[in-house]
Protein backbone atom coordinates (compact mmCIF):
# COMPACT_ATOMS: atom_id res chain seq x y z
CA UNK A 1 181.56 268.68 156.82
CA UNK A 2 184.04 266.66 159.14
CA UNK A 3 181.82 267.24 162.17
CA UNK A 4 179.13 265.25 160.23
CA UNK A 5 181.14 262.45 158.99
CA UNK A 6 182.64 262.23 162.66
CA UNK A 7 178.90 261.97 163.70
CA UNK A 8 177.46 260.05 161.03
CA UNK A 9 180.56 257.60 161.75
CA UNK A 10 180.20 257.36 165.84
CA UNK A 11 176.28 256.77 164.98
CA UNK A 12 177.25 253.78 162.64
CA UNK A 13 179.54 252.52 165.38
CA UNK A 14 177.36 252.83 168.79
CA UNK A 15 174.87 250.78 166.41
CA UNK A 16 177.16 248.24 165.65
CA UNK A 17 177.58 247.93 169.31
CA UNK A 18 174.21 248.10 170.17
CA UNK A 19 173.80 245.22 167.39
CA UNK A 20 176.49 243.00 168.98
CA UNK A 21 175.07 243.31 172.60
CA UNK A 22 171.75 241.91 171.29
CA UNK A 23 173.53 239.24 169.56
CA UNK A 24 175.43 238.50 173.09
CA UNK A 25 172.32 238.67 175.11
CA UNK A 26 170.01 236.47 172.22
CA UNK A 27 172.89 233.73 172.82
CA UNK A 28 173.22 233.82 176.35
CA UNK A 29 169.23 233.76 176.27
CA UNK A 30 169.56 230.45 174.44
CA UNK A 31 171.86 228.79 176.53
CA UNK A 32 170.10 229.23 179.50
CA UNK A 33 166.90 227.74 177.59
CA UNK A 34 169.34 224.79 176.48
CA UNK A 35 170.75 224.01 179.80
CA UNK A 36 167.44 224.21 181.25
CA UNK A 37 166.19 221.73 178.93
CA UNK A 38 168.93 219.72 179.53
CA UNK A 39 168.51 219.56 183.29
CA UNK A 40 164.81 219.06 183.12
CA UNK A 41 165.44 216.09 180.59
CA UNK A 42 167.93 214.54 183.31
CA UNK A 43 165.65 214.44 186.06
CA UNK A 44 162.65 213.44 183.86
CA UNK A 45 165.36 209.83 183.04
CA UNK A 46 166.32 210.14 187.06
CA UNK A 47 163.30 209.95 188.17
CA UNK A 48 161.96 207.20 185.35
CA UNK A 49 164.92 205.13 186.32
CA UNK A 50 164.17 205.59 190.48
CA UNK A 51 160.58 204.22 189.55
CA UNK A 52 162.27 201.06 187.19
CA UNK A 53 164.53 200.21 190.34
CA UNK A 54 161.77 200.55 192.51
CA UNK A 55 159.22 198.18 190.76
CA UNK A 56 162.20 195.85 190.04
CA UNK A 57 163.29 195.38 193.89
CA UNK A 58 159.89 195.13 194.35
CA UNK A 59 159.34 192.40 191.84
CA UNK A 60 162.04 190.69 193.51
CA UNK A 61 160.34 191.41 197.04
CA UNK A 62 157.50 189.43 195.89
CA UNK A 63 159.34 186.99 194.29
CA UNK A 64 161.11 185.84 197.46
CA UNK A 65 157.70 185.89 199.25
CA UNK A 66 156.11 183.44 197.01
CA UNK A 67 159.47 180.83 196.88
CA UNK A 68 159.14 180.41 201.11
């Protein structure tokens, strides 16, 4: 009778543990997926930005052409 309840109770606790890797692993899973987000979300507004000062010194290129 012990020698079951000694097995039934390692059984409960390797599942617990199995339960709390998964947790560990789902989480790290969905920080990588958030910081990945958040990097392509930077360079998406780094790159928008590039373009904005680009047209501006442009704008400001043609600008000074036309005054001479």
């Amino acid at each position: 009778m012990k020698a079951l309840k000694a097995a039934e109770a390692a059984k409960r606790l390797e599942e617990k543990k199995q339960k709390e890797q998964e947790k560990r692993k789902a989480a790290a899973k969905a920080e990588r997926e958030r910081l990945k987000q958040e990097k392509e979300l930077k360079q998406k507004l780094e790159e928008e930005q590039k373009k904005k000062r680009e047209l501006d010194a442009a704008a400001k290129k043609r600008q000074r052409e036309e005054g001479e």
